[in-house]
N, C-alpha and C. Protein backbone atom coordinates (compact mmCIF):
# COMPACT_ATOMS: atom_id res chain seq x y z
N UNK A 1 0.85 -1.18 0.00
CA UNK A 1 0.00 0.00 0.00
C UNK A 1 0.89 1.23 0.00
N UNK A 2 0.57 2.27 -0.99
CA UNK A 2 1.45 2.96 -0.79
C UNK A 2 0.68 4.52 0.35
N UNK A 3 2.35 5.00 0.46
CA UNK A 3 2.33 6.11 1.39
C UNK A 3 0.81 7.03 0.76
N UNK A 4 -0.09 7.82 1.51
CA UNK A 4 -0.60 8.74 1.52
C UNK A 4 -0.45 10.19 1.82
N UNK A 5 -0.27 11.16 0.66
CA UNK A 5 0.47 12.40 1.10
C UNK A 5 -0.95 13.57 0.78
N UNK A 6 -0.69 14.45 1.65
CA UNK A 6 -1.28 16.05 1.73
C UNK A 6 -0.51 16.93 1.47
N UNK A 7 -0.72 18.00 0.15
CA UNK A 7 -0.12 18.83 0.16
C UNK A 7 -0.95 20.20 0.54
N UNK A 8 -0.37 20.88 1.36
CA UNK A 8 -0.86 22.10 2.34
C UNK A 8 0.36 23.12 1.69
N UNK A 9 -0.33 23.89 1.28
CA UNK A 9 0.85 25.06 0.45
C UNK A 9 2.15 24.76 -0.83
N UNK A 10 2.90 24.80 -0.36
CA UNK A 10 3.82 24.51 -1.22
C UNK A 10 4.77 22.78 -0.51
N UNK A 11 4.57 22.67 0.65
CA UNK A 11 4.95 21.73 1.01
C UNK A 11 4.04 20.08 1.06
N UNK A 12 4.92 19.22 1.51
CA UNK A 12 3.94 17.84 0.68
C UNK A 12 4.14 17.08 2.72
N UNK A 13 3.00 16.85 3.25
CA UNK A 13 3.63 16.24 4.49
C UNK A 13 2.82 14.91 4.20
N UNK A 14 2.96 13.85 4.85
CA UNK A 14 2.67 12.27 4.79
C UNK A 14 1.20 12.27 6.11
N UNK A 15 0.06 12.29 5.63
CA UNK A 15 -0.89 12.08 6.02
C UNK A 15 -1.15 10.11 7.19
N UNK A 16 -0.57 9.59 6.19
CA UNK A 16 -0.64 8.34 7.36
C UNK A 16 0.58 7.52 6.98
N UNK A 17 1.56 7.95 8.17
CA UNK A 17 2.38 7.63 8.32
C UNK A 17 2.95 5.48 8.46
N UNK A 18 2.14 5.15 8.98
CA UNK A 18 2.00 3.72 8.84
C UNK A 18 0.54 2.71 9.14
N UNK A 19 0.50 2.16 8.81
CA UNK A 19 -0.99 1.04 8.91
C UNK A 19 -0.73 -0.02 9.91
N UNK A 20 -1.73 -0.11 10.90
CA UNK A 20 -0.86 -1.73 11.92
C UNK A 20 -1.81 -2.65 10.66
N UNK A 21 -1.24 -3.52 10.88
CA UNK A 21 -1.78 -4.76 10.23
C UNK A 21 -1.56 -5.67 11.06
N UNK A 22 -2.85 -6.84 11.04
CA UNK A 22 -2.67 -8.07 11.86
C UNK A 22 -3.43 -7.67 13.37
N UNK A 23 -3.62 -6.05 13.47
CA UNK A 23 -4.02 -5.70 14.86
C UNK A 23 -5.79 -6.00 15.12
N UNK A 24 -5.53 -6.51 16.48
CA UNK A 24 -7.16 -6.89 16.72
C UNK A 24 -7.54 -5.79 17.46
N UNK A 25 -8.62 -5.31 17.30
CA UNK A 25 -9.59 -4.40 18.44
C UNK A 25 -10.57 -5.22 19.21
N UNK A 26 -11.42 -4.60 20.12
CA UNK A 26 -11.95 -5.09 21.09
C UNK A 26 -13.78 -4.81 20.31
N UNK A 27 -14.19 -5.49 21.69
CA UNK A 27 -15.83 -5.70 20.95
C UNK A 27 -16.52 -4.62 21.82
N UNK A 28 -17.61 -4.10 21.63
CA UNK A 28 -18.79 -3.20 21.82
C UNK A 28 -19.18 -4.01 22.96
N UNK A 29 -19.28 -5.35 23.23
CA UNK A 29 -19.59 -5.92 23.86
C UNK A 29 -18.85 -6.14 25.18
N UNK A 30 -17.60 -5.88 24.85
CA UNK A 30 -15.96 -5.91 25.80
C UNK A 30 -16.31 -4.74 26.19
N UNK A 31 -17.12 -3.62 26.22
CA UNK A 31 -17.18 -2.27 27.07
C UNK A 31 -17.31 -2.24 28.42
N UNK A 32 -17.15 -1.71 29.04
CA UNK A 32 -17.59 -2.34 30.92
C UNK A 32 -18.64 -1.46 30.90
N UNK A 33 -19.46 -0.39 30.08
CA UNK A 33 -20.37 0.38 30.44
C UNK A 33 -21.48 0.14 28.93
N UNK A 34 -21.33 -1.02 28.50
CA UNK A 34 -22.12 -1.76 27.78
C UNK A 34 -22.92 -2.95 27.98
N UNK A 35 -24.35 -3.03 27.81
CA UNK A 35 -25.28 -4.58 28.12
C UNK A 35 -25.34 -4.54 26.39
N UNK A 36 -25.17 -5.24 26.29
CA UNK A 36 -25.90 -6.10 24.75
C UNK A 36 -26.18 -7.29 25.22
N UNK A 37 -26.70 -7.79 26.64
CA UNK A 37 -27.26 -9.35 26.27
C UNK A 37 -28.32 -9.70 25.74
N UNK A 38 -29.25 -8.31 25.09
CA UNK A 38 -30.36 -8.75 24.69
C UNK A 38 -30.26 -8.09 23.03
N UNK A 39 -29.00 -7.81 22.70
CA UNK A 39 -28.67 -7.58 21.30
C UNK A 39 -29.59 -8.53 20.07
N UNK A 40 -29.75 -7.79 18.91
CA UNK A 40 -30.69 -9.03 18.01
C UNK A 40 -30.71 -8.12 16.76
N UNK A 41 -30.84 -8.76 15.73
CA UNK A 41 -30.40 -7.73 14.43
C UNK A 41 -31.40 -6.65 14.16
N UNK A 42 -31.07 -5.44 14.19
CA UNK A 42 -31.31 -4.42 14.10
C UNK A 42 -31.76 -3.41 15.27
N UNK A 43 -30.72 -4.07 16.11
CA UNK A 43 -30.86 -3.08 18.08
C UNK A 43 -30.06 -1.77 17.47
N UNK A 44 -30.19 -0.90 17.91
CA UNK A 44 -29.53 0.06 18.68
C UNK A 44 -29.13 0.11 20.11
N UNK A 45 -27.75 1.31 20.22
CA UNK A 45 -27.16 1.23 21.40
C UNK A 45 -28.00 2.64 22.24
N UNK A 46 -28.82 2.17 23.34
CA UNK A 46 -29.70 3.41 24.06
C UNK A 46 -28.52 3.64 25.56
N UNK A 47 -28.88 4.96 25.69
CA UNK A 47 -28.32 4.92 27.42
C UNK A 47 -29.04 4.96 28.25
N UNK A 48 -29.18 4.06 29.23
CA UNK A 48 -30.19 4.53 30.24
C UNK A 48 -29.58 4.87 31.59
N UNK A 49 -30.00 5.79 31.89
CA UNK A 49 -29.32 6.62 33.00
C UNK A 49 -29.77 5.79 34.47
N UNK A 50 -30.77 5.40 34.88
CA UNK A 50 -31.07 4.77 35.88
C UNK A 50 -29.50 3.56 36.31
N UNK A 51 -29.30 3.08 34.98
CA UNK A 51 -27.77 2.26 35.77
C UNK A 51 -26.57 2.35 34.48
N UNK A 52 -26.86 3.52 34.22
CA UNK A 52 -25.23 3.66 33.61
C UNK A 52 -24.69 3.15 32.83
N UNK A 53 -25.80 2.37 31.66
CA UNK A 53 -25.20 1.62 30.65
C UNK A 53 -26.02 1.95 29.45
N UNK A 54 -25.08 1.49 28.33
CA UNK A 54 -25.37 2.04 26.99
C UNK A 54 -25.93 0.13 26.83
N UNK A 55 -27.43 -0.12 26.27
CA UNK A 55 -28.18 -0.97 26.27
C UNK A 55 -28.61 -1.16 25.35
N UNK A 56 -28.51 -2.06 23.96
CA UNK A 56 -28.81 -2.53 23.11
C UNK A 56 -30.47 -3.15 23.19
N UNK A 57 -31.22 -2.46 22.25
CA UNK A 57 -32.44 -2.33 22.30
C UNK A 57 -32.98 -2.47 20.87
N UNK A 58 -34.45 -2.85 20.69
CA UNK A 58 -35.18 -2.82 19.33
C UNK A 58 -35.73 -1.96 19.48
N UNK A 59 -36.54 -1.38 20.60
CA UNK A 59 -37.17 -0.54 20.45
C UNK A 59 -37.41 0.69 21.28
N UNK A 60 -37.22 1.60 20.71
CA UNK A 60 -37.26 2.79 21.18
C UNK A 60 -38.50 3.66 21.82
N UNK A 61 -38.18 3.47 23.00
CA UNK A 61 -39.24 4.38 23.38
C UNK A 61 -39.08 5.08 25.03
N UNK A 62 -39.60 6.11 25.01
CA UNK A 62 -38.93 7.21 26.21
C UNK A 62 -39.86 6.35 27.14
N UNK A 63 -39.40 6.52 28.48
CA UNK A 63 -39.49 6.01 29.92
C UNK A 63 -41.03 6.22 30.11
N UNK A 64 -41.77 7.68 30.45
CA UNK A 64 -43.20 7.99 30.45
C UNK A 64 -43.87 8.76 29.38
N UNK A 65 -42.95 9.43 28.88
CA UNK A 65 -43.80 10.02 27.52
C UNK A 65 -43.91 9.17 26.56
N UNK A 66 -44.83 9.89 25.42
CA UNK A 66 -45.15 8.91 24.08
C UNK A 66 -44.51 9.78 22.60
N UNK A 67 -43.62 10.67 23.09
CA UNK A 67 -42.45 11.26 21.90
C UNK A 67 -41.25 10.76 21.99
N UNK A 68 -40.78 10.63 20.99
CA UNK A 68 -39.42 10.27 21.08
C UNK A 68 -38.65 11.62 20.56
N UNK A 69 -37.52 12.13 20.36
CA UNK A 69 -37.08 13.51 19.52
C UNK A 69 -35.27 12.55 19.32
N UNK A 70 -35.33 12.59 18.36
CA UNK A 70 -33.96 11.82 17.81
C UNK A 70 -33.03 12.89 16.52
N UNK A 71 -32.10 13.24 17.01
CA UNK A 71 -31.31 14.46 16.89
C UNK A 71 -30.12 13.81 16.09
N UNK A 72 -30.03 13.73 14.71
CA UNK A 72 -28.96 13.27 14.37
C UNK A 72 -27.64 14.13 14.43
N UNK A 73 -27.90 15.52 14.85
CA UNK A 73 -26.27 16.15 14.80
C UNK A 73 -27.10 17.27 13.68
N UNK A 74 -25.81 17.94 13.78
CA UNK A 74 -25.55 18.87 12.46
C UNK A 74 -24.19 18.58 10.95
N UNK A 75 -24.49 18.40 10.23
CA UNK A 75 -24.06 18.20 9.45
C UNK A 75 -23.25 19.50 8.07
């Protein structure tokens, strides 16, 4: 693979300097402030504040109200 470069003005600097290869990462599941035991295809990750964990869920829905308001960011 070759080097990746940025040029910023007149000069050329090396944007990514090296790649690990062979490296493993850890699972969503390996989080200590993650439950997915009730994970199933097409959960999302919710937080619920009552105990501090980000909780893999199908379905969404607020604690006593009947709105949900889902804020993707600004773009």
């Amino acid at each position: 693979m070759p080097d990746i470069t940025v040029r910023i003005g007149q000069q050329r600097g090396i944007k990514v300097a090296t790649t690990a290869t062979g490296a493993t990462g850890g699972t969503i599941g390996g989080l200590s402030d993650t439950d997915v035991s009730a994970v199933a295809n097409g959960a999302v990750l919710v937080y619920d504040s009552n105990t501090s964990l980000w909780v893999a869920t199908t379905t969404l829905s607020p604690t006593n109200t009947k709105n949900l308001d889902v804020n993707g960011g600004t773009f």
